[in-house]
N, C-alpha and C. Protein backbone atom coordinates (compact mmCIF):
# COMPACT_ATOMS: atom_id res chain seq x y z
N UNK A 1 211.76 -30.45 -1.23
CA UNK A 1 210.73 -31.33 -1.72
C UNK A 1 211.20 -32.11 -2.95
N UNK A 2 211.70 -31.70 -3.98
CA UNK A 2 212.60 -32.05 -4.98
C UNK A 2 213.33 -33.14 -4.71
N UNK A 3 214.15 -32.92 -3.38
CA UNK A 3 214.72 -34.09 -3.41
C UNK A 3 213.98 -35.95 -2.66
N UNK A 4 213.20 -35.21 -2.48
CA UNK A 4 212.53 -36.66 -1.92
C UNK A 4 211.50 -37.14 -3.18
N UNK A 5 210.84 -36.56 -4.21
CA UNK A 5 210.90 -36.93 -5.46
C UNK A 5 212.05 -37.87 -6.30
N UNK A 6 212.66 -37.07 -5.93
CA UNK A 6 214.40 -37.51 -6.71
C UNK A 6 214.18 -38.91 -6.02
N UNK A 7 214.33 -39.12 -4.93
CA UNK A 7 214.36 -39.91 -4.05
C UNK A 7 213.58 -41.81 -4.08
N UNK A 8 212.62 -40.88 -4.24
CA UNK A 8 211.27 -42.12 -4.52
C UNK A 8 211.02 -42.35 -6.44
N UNK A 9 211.87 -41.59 -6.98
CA UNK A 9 212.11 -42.02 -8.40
C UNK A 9 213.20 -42.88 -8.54
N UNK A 10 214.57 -42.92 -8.11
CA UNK A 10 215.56 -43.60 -7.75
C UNK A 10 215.22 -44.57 -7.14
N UNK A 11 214.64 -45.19 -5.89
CA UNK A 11 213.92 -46.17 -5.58
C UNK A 11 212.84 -47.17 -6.08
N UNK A 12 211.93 -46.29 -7.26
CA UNK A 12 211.32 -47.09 -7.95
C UNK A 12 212.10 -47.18 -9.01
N UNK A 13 212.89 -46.74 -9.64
CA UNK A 13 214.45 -47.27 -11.07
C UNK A 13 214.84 -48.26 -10.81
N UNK A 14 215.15 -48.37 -9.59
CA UNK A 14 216.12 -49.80 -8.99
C UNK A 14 215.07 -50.70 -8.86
N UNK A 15 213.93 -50.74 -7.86
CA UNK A 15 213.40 -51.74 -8.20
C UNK A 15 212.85 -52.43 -9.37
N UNK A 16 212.46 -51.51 -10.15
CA UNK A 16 212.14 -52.07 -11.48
C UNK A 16 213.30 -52.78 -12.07
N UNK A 17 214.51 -52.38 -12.28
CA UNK A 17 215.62 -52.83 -12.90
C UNK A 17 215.90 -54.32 -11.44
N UNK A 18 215.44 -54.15 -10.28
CA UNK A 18 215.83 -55.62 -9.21
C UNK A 18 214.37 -57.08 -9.94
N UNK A 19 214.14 -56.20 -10.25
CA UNK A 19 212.78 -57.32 -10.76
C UNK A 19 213.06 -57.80 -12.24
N UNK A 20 213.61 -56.77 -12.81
CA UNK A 20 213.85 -57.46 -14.33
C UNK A 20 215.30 -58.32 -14.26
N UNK A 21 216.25 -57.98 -13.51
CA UNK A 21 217.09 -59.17 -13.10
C UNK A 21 216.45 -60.15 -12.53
N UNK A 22 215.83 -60.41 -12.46
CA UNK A 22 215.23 -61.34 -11.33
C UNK A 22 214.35 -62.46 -12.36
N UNK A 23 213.89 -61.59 -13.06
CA UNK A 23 212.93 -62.45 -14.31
C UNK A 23 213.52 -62.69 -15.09
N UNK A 24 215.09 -62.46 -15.54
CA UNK A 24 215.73 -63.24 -16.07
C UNK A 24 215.95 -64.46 -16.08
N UNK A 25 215.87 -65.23 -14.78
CA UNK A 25 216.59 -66.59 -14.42
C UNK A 25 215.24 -67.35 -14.65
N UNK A 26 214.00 -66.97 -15.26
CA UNK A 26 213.11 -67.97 -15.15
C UNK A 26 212.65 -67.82 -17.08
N UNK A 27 211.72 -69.03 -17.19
CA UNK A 27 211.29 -69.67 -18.27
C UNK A 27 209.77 -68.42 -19.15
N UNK A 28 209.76 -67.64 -19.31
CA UNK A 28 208.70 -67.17 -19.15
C UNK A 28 207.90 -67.48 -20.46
N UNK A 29 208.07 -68.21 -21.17
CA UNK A 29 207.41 -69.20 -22.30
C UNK A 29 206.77 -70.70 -21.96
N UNK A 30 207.58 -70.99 -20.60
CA UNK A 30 206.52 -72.31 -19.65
C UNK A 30 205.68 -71.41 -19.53
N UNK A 31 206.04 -70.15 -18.18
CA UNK A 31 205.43 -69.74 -17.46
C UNK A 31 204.30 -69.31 -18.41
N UNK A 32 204.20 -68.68 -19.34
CA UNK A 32 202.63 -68.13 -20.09
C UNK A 32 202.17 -69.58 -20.00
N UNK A 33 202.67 -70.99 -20.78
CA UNK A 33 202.20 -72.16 -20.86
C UNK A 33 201.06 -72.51 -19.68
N UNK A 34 201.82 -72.24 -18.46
CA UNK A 34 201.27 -72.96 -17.48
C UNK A 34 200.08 -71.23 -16.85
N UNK A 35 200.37 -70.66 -17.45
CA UNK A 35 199.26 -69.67 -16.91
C UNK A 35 197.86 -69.83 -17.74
N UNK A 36 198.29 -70.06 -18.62
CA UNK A 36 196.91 -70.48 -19.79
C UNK A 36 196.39 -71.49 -19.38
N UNK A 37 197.20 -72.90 -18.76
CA UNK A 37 196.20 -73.77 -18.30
C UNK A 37 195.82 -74.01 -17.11
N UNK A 38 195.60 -72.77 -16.25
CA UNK A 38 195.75 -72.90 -14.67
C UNK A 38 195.56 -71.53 -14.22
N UNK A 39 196.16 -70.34 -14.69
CA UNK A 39 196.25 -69.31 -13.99
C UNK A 39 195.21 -68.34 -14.07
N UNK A 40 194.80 -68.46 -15.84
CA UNK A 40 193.89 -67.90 -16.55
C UNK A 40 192.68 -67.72 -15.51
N UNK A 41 192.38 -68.57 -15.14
CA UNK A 41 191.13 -69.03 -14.91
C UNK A 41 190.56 -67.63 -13.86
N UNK A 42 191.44 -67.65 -12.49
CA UNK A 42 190.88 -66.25 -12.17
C UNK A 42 191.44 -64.71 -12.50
N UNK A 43 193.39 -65.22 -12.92
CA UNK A 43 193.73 -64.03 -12.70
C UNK A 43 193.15 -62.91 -14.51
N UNK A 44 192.45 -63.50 -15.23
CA UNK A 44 192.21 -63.29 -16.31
C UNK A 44 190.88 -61.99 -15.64
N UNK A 45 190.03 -62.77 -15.35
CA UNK A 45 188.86 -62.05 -14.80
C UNK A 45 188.79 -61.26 -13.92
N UNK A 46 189.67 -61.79 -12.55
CA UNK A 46 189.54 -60.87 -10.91
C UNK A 46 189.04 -62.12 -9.87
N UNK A 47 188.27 -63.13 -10.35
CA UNK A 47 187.34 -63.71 -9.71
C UNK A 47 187.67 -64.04 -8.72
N UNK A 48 186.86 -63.84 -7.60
CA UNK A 48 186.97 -63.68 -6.46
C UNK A 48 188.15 -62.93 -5.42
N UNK A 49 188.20 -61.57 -6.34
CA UNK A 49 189.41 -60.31 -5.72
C UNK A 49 190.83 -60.96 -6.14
N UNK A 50 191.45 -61.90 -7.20
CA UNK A 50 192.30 -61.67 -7.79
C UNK A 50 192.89 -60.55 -8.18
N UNK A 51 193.94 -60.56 -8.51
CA UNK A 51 194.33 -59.50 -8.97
C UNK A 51 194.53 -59.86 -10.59
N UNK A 52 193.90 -59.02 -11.46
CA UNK A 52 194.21 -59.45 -13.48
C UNK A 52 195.36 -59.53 -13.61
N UNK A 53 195.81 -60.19 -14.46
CA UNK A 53 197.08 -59.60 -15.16
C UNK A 53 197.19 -58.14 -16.04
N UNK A 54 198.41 -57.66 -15.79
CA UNK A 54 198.28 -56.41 -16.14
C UNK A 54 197.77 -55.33 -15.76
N UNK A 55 196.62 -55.45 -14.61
CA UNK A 55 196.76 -54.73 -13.85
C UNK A 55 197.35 -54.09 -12.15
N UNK A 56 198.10 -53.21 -13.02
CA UNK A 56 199.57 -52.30 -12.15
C UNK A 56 199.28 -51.79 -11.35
N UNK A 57 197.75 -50.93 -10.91
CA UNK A 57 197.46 -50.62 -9.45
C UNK A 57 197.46 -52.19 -8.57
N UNK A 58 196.56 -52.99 -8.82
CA UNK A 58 196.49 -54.03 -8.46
C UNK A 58 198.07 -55.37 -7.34
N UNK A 59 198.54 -55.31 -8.64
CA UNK A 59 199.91 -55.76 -8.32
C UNK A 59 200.65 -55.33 -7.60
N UNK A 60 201.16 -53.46 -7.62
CA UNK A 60 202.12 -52.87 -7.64
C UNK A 60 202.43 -53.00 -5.59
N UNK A 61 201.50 -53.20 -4.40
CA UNK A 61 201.63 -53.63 -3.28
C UNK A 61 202.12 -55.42 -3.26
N UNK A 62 201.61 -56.08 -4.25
CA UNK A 62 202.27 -57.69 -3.95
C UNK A 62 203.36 -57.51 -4.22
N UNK A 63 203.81 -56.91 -5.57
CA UNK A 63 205.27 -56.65 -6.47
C UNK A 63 206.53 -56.03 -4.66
N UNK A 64 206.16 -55.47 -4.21
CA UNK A 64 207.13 -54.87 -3.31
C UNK A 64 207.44 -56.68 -2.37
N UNK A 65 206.59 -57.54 -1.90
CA UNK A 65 207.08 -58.21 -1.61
C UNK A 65 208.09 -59.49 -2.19
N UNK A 66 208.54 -59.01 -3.29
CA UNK A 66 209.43 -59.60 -3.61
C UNK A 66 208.98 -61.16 -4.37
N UNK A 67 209.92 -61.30 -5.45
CA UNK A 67 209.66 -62.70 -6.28
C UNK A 67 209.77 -64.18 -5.48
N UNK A 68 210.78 -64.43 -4.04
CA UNK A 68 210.46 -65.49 -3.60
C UNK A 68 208.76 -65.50 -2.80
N UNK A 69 208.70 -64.42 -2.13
CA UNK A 69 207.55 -64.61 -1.32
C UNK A 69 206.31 -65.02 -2.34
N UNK A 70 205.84 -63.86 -3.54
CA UNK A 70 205.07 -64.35 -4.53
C UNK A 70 204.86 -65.82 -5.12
N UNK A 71 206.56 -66.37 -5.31
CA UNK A 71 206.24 -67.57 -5.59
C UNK A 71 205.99 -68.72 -4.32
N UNK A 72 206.49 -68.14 -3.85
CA UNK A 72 206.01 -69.30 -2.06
C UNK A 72 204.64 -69.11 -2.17
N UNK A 73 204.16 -68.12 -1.73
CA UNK A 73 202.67 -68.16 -2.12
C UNK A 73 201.84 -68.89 -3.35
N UNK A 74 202.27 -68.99 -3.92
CA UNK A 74 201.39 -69.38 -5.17
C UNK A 74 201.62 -71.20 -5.33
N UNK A 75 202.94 -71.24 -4.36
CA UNK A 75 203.07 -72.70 -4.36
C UNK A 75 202.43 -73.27 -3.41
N UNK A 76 202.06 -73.05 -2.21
CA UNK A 76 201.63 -73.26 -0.72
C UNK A 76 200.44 -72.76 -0.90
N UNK A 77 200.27 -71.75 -1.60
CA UNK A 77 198.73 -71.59 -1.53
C UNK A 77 198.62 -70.42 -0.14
N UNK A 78 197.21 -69.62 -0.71
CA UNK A 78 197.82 -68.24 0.75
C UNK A 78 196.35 -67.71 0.22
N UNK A 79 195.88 -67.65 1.42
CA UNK A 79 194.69 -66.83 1.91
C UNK A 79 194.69 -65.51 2.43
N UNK A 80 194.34 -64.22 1.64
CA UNK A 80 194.04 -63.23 1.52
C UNK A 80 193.05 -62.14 1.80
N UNK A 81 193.16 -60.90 1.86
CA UNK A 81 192.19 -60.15 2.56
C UNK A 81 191.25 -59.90 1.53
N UNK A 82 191.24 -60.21 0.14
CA UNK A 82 190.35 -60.28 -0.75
C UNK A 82 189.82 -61.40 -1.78
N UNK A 83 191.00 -62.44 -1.25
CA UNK A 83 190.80 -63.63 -1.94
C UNK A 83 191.71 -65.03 -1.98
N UNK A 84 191.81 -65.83 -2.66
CA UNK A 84 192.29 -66.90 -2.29
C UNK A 84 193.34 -67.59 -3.15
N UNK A 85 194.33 -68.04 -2.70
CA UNK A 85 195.25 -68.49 -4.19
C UNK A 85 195.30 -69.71 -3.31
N UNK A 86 195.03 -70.98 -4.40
CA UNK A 86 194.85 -72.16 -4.22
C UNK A 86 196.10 -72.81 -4.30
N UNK A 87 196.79 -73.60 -3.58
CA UNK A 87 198.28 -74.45 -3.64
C UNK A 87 198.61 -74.53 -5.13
N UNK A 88 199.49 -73.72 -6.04
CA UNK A 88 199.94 -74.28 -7.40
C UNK A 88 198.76 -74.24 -8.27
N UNK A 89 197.86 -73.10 -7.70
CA UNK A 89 196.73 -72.54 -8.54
C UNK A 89 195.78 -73.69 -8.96
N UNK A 90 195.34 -75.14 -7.91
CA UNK A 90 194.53 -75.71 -7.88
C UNK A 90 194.96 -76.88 -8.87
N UNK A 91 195.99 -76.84 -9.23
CA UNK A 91 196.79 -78.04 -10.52
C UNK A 91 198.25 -78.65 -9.33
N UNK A 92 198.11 -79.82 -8.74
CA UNK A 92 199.19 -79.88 -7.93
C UNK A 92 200.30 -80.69 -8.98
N UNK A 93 200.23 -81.27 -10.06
CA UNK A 93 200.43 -81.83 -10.88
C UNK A 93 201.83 -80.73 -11.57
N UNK A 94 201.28 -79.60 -11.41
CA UNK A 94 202.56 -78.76 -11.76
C UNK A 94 203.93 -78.52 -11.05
N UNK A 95 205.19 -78.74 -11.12
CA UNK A 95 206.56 -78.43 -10.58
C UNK A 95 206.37 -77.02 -9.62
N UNK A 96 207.28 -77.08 -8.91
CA UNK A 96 207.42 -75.84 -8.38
C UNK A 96 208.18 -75.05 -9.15
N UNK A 97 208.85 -75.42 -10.11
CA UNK A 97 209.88 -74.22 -11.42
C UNK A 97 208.74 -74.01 -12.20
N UNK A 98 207.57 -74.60 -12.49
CA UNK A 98 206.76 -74.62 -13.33
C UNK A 98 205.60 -73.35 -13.29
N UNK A 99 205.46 -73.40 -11.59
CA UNK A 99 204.84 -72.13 -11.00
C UNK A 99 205.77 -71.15 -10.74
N UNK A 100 207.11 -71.14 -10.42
CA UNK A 100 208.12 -70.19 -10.46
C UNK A 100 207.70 -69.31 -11.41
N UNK A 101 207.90 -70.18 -12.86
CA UNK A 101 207.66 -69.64 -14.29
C UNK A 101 206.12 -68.64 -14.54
N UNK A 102 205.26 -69.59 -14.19
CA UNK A 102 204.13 -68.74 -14.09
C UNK A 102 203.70 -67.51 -13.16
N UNK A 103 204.90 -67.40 -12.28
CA UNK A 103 204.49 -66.01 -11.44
C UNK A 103 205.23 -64.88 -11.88
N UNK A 104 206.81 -65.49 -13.03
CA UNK A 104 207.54 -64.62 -13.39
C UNK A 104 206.42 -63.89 -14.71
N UNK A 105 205.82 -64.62 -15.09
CA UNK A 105 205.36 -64.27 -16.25
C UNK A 105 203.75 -63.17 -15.61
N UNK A 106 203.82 -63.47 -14.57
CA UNK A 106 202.67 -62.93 -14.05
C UNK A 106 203.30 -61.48 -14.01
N UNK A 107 204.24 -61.34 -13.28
CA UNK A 107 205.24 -60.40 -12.60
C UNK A 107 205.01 -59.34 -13.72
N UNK A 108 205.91 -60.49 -15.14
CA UNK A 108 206.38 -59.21 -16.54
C UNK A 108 204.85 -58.51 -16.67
N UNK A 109 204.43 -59.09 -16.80
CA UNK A 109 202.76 -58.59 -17.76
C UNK A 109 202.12 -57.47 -16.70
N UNK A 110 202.93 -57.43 -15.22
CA UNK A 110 201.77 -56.73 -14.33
C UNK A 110 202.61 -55.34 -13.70
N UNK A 111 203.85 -55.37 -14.14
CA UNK A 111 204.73 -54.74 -13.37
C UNK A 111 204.41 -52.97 -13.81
């Protein structure tokens, strides 16, 4: 039993350490930028089955699909079994590095 503990602790080490490489390559001082004027709005509250920032039960099933899919989603926009993320969080006006930034920053705060 021990070792499948061992197991699923080693698996969550690495991913944590595959995600913080990963949030390296992005801006995460846009990304708060552009979460304050755009992201806030539901992931602050929940509204309408968001998931908050910072909260780690919440996240911790999106987090396994990985930083491109998250950000494809959030750029394209993706309809959910509890709620709705609007193309570029309803601001189309924003870059796609711009939302990159804002999902990395989503990522740090929720991981």
């Amino acid at each position: 039993m021990s070792r499948f503990f061992l197991a699923v602790f080693c698996s969550l080490f690495v991913f944590t350490l595959s995600f913080s490489d990963a949030l390296a390559a992005y801006d995460l001082n846009n990304g708060k930028a552009v979460y304050d004027k755009a992201c806030v709005v539901c992931h602050k509250t929940g509204m309408g089955g968001t998931p908050k920032l910072g909260d780690k039960a919440a996240w911790a099933p999106r987090l396994t699909q990985g930083m491109d899919l998250l950000i494809s989603k959030s750029i394209k926009g993706f309809q959910g079994k509890t709620g709705l993320m609007p193309a570029k969080g309803g601001n189309l006006e924003f870059t796609d590095a711009q939302i990159a930034n804002s999902v990395a920053y989503i990522v740090e705060h929720s991981k």
